[in-house]
N, C-alpha and C. Protein backbone atom coordinates (compact mmCIF):
# COMPACT_ATOMS: atom_id res chain seq x y z
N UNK A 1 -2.58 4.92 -20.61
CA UNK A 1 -3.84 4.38 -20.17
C UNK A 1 -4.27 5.12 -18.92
N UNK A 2 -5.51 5.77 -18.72
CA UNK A 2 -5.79 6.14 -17.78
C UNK A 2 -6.37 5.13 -17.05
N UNK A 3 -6.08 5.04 -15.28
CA UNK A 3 -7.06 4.17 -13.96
C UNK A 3 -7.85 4.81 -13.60
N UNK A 4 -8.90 5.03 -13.98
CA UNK A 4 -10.00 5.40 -13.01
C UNK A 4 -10.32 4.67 -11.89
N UNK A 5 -10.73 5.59 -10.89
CA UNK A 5 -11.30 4.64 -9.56
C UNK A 5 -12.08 3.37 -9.61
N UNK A 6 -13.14 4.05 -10.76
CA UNK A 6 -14.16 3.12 -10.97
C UNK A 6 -13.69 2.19 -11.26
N UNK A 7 -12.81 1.96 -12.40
CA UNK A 7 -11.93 0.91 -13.08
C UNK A 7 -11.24 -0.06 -12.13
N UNK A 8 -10.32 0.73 -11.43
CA UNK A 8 -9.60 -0.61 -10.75
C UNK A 8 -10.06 -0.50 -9.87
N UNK A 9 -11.29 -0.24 -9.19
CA UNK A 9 -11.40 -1.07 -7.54
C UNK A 9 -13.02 -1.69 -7.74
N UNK A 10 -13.36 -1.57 -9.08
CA UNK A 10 -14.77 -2.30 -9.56
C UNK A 10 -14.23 -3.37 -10.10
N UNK A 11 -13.43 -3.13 -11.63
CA UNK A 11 -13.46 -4.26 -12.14
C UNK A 11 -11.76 -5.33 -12.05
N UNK A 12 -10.91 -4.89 -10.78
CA UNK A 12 -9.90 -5.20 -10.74
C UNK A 12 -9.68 -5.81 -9.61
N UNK A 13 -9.09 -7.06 -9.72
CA UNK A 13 -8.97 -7.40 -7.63
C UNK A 13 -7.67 -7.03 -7.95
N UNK A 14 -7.38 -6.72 -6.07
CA UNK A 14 -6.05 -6.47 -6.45
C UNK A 14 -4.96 -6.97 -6.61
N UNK A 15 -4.99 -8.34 -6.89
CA UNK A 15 -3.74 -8.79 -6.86
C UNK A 15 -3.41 -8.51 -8.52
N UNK A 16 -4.23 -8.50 -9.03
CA UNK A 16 -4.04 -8.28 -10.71
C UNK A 16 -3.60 -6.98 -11.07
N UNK A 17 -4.50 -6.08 -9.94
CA UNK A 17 -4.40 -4.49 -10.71
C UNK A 17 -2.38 -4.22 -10.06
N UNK A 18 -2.47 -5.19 -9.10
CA UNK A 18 -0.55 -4.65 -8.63
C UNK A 18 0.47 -5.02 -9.51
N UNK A 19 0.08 -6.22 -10.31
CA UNK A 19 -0.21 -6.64 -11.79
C UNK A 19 1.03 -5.52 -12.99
N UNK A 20 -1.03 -5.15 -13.14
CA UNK A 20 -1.06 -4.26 -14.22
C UNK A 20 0.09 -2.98 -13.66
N UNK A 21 -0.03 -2.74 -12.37
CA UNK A 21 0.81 -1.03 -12.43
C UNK A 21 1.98 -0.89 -12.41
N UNK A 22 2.74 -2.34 -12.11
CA UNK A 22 4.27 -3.13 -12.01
C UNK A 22 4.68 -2.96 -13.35
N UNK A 23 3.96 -3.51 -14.47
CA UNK A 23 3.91 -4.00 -15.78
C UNK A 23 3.98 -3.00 -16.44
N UNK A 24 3.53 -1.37 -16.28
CA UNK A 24 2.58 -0.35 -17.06
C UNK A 24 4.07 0.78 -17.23
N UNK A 25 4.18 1.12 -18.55
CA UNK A 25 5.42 1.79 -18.87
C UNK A 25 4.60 3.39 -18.72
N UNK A 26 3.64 3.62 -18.14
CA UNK A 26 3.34 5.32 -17.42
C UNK A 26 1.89 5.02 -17.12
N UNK A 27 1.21 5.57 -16.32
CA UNK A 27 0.09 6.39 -16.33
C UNK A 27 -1.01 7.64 -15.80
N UNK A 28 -2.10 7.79 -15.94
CA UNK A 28 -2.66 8.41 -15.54
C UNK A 28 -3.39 8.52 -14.83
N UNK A 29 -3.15 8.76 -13.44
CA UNK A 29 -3.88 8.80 -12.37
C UNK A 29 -4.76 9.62 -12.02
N UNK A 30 -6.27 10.27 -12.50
CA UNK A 30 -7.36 10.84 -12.67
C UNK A 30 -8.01 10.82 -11.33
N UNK A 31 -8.67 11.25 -10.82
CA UNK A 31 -9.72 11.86 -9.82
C UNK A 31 -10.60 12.91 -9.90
N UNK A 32 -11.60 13.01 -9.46
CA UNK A 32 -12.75 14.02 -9.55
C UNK A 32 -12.70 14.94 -8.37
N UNK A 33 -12.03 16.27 -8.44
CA UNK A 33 -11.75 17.57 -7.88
C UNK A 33 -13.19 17.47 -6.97
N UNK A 34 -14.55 17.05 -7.62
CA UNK A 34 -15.68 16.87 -6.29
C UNK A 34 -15.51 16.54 -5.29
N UNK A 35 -14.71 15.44 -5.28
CA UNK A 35 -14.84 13.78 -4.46
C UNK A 35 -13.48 13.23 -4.02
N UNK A 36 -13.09 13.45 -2.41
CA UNK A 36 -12.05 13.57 -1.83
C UNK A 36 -11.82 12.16 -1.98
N UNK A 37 -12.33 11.35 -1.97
CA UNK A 37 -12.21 9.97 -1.61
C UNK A 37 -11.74 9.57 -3.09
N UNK A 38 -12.01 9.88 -3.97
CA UNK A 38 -11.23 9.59 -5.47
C UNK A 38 -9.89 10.04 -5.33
N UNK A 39 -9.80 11.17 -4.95
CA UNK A 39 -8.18 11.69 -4.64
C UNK A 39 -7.58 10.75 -3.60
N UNK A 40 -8.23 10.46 -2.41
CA UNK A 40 -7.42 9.85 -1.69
C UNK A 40 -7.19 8.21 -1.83
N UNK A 41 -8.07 7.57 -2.70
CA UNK A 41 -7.81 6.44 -3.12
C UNK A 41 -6.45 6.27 -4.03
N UNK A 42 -5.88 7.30 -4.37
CA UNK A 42 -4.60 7.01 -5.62
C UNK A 42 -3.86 6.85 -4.46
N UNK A 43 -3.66 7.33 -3.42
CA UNK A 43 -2.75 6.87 -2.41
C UNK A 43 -2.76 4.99 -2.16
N UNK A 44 -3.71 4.83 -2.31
CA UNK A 44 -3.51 3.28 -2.72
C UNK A 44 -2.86 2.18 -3.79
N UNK A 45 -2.95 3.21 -5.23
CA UNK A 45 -2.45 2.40 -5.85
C UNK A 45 -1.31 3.02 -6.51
N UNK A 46 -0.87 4.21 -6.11
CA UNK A 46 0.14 4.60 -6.67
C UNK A 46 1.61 4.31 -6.04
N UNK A 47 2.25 3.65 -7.00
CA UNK A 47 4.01 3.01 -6.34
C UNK A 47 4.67 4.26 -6.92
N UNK A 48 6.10 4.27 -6.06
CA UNK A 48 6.86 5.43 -6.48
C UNK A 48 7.65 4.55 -7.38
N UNK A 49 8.12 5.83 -7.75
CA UNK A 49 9.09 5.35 -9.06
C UNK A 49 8.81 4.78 -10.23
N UNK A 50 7.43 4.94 -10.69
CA UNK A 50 6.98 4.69 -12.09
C UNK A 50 5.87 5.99 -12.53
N UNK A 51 6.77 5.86 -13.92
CA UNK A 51 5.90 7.08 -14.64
C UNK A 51 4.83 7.49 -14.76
N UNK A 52 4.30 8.41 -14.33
CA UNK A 52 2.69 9.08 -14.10
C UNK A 52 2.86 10.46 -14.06
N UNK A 53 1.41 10.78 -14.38
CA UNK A 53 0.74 12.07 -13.81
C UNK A 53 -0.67 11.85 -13.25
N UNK A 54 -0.70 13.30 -12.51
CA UNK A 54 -1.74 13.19 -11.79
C UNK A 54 -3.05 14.38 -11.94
N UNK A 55 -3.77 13.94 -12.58
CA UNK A 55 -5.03 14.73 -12.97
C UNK A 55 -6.43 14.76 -12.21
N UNK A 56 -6.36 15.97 -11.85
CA UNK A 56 -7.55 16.46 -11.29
C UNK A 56 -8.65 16.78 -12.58
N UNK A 57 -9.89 16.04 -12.51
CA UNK A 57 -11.02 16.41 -13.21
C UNK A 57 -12.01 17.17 -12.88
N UNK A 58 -13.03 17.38 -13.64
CA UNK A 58 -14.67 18.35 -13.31
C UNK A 58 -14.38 19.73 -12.99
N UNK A 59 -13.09 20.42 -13.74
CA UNK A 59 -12.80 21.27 -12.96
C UNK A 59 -14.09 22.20 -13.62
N UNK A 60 -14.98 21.91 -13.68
CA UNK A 60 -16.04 22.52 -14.46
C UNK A 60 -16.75 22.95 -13.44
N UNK A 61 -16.73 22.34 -12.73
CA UNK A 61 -17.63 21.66 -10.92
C UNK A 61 -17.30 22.96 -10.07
N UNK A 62 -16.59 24.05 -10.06
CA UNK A 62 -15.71 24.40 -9.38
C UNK A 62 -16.50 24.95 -8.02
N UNK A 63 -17.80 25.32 -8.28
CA UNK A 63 -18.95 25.46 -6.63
C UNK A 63 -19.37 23.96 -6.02
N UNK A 64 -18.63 22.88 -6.10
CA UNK A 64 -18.72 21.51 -5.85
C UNK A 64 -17.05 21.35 -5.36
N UNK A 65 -16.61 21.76 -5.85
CA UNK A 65 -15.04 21.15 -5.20
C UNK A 65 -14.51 20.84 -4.01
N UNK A 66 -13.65 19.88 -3.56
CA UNK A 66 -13.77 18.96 -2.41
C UNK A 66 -11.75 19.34 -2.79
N UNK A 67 -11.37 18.98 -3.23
CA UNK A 67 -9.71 18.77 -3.65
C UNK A 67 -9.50 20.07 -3.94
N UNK A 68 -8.36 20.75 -3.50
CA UNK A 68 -8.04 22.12 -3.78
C UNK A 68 -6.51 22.09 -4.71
N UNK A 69 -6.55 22.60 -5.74
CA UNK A 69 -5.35 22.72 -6.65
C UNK A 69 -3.98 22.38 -5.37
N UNK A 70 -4.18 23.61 -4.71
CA UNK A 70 -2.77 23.10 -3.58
C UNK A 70 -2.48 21.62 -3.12
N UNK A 71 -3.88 21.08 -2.49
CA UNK A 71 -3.48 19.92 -2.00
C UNK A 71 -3.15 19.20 -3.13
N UNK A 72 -3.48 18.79 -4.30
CA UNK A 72 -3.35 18.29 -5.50
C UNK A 72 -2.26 18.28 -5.72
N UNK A 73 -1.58 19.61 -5.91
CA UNK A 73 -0.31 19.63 -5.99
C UNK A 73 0.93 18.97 -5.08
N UNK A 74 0.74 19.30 -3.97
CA UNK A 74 1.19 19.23 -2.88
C UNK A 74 1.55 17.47 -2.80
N UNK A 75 0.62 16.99 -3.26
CA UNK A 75 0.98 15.43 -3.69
C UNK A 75 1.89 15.02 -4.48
N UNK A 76 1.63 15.48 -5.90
CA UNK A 76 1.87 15.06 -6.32
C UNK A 76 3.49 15.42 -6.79
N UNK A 77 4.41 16.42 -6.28
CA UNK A 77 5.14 17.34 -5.85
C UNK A 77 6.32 15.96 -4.62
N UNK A 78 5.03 15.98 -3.75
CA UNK A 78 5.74 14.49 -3.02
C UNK A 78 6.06 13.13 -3.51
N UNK A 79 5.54 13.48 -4.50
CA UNK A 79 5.35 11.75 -5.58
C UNK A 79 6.31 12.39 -6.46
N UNK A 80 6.90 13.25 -6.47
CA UNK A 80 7.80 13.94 -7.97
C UNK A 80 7.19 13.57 -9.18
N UNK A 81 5.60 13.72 -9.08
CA UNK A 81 5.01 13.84 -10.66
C UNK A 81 4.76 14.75 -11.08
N UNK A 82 4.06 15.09 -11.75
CA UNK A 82 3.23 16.39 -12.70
C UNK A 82 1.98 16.36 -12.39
N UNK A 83 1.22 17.31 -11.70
CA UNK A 83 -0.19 17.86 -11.28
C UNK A 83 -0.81 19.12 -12.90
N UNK A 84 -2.09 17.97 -13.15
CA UNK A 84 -2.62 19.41 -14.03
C UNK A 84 -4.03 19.26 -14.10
N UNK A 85 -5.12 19.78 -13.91
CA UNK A 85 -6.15 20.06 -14.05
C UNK A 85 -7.40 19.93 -15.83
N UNK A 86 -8.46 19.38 -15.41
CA UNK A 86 -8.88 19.24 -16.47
C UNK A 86 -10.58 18.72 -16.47
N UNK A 87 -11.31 19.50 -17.49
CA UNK A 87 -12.72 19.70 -17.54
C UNK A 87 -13.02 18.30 -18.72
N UNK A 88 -13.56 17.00 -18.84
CA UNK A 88 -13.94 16.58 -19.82
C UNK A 88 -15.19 16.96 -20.65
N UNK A 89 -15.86 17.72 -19.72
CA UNK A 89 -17.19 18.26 -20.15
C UNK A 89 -16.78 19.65 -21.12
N UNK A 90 -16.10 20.48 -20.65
CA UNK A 90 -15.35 21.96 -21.48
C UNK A 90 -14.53 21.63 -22.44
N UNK A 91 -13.37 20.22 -22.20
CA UNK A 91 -12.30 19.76 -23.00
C UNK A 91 -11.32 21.14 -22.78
N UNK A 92 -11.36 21.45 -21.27
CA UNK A 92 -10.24 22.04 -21.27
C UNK A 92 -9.31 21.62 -20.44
């Protein structure tokens, strides 16, 4: 299941969404490579020690980009997940 930002901090309070990520056998933690504040919001809901990755989107955007592959990495590296990049608009 992917969390989008939009998802859990629109339609989730949090005592539910700490909930859902306790409960959740992996997921996908998405952000928009535009928009630093999407990246830096997973620092909120991401607990260590449960299965995820961490995906940078819009890499379509790339004269818009705010998140740099390094820092991306660099996270998620500290989180011992998997960092990978991805266009929904290209489907690459």
């Amino acid at each position: 299941m992917a969390l989008t930002r939009q998802y859990v901090y629109d339609r989730m309070l949090p005592a539910i969404r700490n909930i859902y990520i306790l409960n959740g056998e992996g997921f996908r933690f998405v952000f928009d490579v535009t928009d630093t504040e999407s990246f830096t919001d997973i620092n909120d809901v991401y607990e260590r020690n449960i299965p995820a990755i961490l995906v940078g989107n819009k890499i379509d955007l790339a004269h818009k980009r705010r998140v740099t592959f390094e820092d991306a990495e660099q996270n998620s590296r500290s989180w011992s997940i998997r960092y990978m990049e991805t266009s929904a608009k290209t489907k690459h």
